[in-house]
Structures are given as C-alpha cells and as structure tokens.
Protein backbone atom coordinates (compact mmCIF):
# COMPACT_ATOMS: atom_id res chain seq x y z
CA UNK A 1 2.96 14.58 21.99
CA UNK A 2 0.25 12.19 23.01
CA UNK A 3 -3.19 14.48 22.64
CA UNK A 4 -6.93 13.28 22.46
CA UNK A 5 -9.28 14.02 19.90
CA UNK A 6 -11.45 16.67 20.74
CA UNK A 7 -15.00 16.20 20.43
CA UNK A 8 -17.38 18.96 20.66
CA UNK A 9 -19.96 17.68 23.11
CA UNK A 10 -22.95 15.53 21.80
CA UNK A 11 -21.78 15.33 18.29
CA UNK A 12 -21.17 11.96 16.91
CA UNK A 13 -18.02 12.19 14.31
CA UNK A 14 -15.01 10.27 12.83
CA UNK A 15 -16.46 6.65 12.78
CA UNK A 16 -13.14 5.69 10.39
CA UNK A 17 -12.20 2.60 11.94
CA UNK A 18 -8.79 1.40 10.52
CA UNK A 19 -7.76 -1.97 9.32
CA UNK A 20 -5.20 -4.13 11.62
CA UNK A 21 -2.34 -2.97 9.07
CA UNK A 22 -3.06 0.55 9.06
CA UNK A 23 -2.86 0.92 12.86
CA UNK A 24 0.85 0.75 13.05
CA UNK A 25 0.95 3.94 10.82
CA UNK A 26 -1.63 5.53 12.98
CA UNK A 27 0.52 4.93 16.39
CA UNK A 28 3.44 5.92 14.57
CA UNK A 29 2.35 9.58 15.16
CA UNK A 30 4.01 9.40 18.91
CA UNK A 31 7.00 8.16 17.45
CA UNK A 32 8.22 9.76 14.11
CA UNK A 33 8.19 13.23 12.51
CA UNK A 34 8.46 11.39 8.34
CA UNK A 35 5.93 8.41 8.11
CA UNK A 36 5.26 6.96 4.12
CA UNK A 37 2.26 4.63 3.70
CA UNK A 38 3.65 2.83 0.33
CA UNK A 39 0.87 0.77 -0.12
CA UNK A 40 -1.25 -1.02 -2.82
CA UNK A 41 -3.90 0.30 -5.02
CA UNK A 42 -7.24 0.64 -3.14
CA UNK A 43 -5.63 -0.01 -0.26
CA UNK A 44 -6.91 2.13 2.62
CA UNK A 45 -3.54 4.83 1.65
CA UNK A 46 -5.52 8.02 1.46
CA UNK A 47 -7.79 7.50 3.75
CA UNK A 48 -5.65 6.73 6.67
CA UNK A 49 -3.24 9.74 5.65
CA UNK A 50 -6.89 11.89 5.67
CA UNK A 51 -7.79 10.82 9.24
CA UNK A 52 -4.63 11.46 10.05
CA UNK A 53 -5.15 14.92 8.95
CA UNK A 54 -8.26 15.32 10.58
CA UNK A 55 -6.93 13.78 13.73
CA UNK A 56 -4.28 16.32 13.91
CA UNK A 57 -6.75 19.39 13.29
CA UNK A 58 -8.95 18.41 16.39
CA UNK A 59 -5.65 17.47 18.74
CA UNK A 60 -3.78 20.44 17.99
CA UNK A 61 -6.31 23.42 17.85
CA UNK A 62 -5.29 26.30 15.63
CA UNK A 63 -2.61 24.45 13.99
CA UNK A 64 -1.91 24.11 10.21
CA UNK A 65 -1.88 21.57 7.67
CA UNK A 66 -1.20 21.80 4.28
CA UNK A 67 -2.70 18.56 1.61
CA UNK A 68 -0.90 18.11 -1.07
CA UNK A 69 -1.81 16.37 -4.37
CA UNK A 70 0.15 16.26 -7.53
CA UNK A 71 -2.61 18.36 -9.74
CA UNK A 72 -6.00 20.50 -8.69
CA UNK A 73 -8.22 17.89 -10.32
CA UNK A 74 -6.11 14.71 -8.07
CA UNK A 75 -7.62 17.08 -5.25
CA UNK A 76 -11.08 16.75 -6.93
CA UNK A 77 -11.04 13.36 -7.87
CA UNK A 78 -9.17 11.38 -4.98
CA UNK A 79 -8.95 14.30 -1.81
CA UNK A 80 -12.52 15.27 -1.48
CA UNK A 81 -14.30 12.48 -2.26
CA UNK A 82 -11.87 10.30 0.49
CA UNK A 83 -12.93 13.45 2.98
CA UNK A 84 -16.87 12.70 1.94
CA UNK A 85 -16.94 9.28 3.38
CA UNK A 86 -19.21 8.72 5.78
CA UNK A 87 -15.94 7.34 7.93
CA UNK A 88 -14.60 11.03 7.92
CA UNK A 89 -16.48 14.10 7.18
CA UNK A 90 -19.53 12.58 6.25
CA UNK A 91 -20.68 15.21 4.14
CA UNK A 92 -20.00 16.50 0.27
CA UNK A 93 -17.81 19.46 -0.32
CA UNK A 94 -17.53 21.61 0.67
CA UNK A 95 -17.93 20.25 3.74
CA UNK A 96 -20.04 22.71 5.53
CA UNK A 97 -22.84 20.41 6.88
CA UNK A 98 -20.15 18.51 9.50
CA UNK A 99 -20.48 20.47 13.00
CA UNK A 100 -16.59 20.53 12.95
CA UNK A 101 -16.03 22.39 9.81
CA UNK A 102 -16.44 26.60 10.10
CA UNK A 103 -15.73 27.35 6.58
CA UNK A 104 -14.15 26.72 3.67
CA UNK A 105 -12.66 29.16 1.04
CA UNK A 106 -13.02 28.31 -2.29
CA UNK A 107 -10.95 31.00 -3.33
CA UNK A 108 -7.73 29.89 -0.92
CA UNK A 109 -8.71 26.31 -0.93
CA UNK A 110 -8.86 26.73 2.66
CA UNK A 111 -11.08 24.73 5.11
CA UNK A 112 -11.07 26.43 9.27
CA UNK A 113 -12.70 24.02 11.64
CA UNK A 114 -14.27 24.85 14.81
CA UNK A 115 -11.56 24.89 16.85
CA UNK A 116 -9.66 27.52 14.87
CA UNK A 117 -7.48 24.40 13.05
CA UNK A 118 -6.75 25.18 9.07
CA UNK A 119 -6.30 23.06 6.37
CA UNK A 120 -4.93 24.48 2.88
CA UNK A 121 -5.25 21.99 0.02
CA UNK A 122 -2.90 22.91 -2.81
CA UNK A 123 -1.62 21.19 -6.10
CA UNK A 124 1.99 19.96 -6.59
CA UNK A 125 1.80 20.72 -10.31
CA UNK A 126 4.66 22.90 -9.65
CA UNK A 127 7.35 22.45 -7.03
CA UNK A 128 7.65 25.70 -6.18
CA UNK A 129 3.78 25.48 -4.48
CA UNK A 130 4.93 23.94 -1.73
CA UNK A 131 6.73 27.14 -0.50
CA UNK A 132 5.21 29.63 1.78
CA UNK A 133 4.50 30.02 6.01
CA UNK A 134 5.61 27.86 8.50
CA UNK A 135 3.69 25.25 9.07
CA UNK A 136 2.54 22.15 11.76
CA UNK A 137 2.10 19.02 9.24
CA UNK A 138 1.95 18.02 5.80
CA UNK A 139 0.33 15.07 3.78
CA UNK A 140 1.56 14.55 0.25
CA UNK A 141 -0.53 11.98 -1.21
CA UNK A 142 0.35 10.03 -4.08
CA UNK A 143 3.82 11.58 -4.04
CA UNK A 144 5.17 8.96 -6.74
CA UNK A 145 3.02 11.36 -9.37
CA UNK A 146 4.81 14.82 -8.07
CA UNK A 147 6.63 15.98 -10.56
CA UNK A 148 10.27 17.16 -9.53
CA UNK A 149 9.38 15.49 -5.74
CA UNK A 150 12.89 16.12 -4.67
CA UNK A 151 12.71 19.55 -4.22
CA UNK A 152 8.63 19.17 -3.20
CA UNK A 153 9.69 17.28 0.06
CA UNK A 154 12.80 19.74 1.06
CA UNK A 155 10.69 22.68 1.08
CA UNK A 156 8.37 20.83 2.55
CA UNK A 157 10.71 19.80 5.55
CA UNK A 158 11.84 23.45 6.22
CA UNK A 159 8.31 24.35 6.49
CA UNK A 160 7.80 22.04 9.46
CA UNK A 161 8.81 25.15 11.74
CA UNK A 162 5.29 25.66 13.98
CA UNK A 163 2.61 27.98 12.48
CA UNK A 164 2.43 29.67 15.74
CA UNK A 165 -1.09 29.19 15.50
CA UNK A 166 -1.21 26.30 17.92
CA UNK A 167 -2.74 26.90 21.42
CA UNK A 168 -0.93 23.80 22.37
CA UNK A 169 2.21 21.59 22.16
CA UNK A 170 2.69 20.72 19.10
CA UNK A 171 5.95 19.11 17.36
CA UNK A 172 5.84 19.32 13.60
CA UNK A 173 5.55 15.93 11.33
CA UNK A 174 5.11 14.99 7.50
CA UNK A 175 4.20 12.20 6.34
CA UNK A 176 3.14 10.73 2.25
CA UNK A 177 0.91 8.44 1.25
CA UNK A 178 0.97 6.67 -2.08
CA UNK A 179 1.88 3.43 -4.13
CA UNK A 180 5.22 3.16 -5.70
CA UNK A 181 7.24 3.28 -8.04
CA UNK A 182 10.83 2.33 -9.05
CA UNK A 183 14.32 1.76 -7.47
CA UNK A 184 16.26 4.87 -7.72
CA UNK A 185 13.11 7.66 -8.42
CA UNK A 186 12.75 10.52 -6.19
CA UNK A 187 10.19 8.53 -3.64
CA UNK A 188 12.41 5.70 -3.35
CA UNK A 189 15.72 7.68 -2.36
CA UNK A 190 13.14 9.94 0.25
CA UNK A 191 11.75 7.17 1.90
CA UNK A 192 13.93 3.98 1.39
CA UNK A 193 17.48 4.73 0.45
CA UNK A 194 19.74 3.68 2.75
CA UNK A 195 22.17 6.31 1.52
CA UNK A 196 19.81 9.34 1.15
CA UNK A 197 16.55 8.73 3.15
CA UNK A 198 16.49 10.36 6.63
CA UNK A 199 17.20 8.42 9.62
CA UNK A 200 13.61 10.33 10.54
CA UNK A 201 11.28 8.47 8.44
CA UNK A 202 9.49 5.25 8.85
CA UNK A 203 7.83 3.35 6.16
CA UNK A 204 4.85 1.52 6.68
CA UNK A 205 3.53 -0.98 3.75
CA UNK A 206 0.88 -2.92 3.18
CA UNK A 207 -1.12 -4.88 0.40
CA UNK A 208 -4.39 -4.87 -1.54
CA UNK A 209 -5.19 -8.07 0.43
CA UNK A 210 -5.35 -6.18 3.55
CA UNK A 211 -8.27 -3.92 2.91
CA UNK A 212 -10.86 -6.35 3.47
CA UNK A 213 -13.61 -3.86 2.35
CA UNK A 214 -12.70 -4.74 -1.29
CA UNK A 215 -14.87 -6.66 -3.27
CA UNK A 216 -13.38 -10.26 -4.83
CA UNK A 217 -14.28 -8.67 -7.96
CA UNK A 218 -11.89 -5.64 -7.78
CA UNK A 219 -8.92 -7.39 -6.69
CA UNK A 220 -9.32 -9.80 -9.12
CA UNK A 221 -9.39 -6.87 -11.98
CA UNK A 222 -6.26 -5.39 -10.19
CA UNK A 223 -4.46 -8.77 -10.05
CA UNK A 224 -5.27 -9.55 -13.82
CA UNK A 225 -3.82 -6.47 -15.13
CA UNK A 226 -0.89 -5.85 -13.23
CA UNK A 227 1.87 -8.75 -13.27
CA UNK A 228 5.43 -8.30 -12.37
CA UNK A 229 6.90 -5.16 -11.73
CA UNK A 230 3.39 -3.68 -11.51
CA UNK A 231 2.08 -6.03 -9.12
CA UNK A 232 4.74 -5.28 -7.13
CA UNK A 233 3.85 -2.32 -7.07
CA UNK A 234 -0.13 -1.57 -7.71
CA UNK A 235 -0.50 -4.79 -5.23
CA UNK A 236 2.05 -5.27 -2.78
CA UNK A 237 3.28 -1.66 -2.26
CA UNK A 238 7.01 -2.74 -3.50
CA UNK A 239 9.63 -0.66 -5.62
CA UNK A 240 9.93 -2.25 -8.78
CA UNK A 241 11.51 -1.88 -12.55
CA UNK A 242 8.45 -2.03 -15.32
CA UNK A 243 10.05 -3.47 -18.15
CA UNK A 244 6.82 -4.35 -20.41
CA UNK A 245 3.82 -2.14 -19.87
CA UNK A 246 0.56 -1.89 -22.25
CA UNK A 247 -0.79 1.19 -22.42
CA UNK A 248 -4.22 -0.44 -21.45
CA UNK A 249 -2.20 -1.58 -18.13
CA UNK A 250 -0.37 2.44 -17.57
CA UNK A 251 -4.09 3.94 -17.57
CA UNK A 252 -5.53 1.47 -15.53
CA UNK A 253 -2.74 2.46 -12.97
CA UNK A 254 -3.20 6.19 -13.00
CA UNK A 255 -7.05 5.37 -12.39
C-alpha cells in the first residue's frame, strides 16, 4: 500500500508538518484499515485526519473519500477552515486558488482535484447520510458528537468496498478523529471495547501538551475549566464519567 504523494511538477504544496505524536497515526496508514485519533482539545486531531485526507487524494488518483462531520455548519466551522491553513490547502473555500483542486460543487459538496481524486463532505445529522456508493476512505471527525454513531460507523464499514474509480492499488481504510467521551457510549465500544471494538482498529492518543503551537494562554483557559472527568477528556484524550458539569464548562467544550 506504500504510495508517494504526487506532486504536480513545480508547485510547492502541503507544508503540514506533524508533531512527534501525530506521526505514529500518520505511519499507521501502512498498517491498519480503522485508525481513531482520541485526542485533546486543540490538539492537532483534525488537522492530521485532513492531511490524511489529502494525502490519500494525491496517492490514490481517482479514488473517493467521503468527510464526515456531525452537522453542515461543524463542516463550516471546523472542516474548511482546518483545509484553509496555510499547512494544507492554503487557500479559502472554496478552494479553487490551490493548483491541486479542479472544482468544487457547492451543490454536491463535492471537491475533484487534479488528478481525478473526489472528496464529498456530508453531515452526520442523520445516520442514514452515511449510506450510498462504494467508497475508498472515510474520516469522521468529531465522531463523539454523531448522533446514533453506531449505525454511522457500520454503514460506513460496508462502504469501504473500492469506488472503482482508482487507477491504482488501493485497499480501503477509515479512520475518526475526535476527543472523547464516556465509558460505555457508542465511540468507546467502536474504538476501545475489548468486547465490541474490531480487532482492525488502532487508537492513537495524545494530549493538549503535545501541540506545541498552542499558546500558554490557551492551555491555561482549557486547564482552568475542565477538571476531572473533563480534563480527562478535553486534555488528555481519556474516556471519562462527568459527574458535575456547569453549563459555562458544557459550552466551552462544544466550542
């Protein structure tokens, strides 16, 4: 499965350089078809689950990916502005100043890249959205917020049959990329469960304190409202019971 990124010739792209704990996620590609990044807020999550995506539309050309988020405006407000960094696309959406991108659909939510690759960005809202073709890959991000996520991630799975799009070799992987929640929930029995989650998938966690591109000043907010359960969570990536939770401290979490 090993493929290089292609670059079109003279173009200088994808400067995302990851963090020490996000390349074990990154290599994982060679090695597992389910990868979770449970992670801590403002972690570097999302952004290493978009370069994956992009990394996978220039190794594979013509294949498809579908992005998932758990609502149309979590595609507005976390998606596309990730993809706008000057680490990725480099460009606001829709995308159509980067030399890689040939179009996007507004109406499909559909973004073709030079090399015939497609991407389809479409809202969890509903479970039944993740239905439809065969596809090559999938990225659920923030998959603790998708509602009914049980029966998100095994339609998911028997999409993961080949577009037969792909001009190469291609073996089809999923993987999710969020912060956590608690013991028992839908995420936890997918991706941790010794009785439930498949022998397929590979978890990869890693803290706030890792992302060394945050200021003092934001972890410091993030540490001072979330203690406990929370900080397990919101900081360290961890499954964890809430017991006693402000409302001040369940809005700053959503954020």
């Amino acid at each position: 499965m090993q493929q290089k990124v292609l670059m079109r010739q003279g173009v200088d792209f994808l400067r995302f350089c990851p963090h020490p704990a996000q390349l074990p996620f990154i290599a994982g590609r060679e090695c597992f078809t389910q990868r979770a990044c449970l992670c801590g807020t403002g972690s570097g999550k999302t952004k290493v689950g978009c370069y994956e995506d992009l990394a996978w539309a220039l190794s594979y050309p013509g294949s498809v990916g579908y992005i998932f988020e758990p609502s149309y405006p979590m595609i507005k407000r976390i998606l596309f502005p990730t993809l706008e960094s000057k680490d990725l696309l480099g460009c606001s959406f829709p995308f159509k100043q980067n030399p890689y991108v040939a179009e996007f659909n507004r109406g499909d939510m559909r973004l073709t890249f030079w090399n015939g690759s497609q991407w389809w960005f479409v809202s969890l809202d509903d479970p039944e959205r993740s239905e439809g073709p065969n596809v090559d890959y999938i990225h659920i991000d923030e998959a603790r917020l998708v509602r009914h996520l049980d029966t998100a991630w095994l339609t998911s799975i028997r999409r993961l049959r080949k577009s037969g799009r792909c001009t190469v070799p291609v073996k089809p992987s999923i993987w999710l990329t969020t912060t956590t929640d608690f013991p028992g929930s839908d995420l936890f029995n997918i991706t941790e469960n010794p009785q439930s989650a498949s022998p397929e998938m590979k978890v990869y966690r890693w803290s706030i304190f890792d992302n060394l591109t945050l200021s003092k000043e934001y972890v410091a907010e993030i540490l001072r409202t979330h203690t406990g359960g929370l900080a397990e969570r919101f900081v360290y990536g961890r499954f964890a019971n809430v017991n006693t939770e402000s409302k001040f401290q369940k809005r700053v979490s959503e954020d």
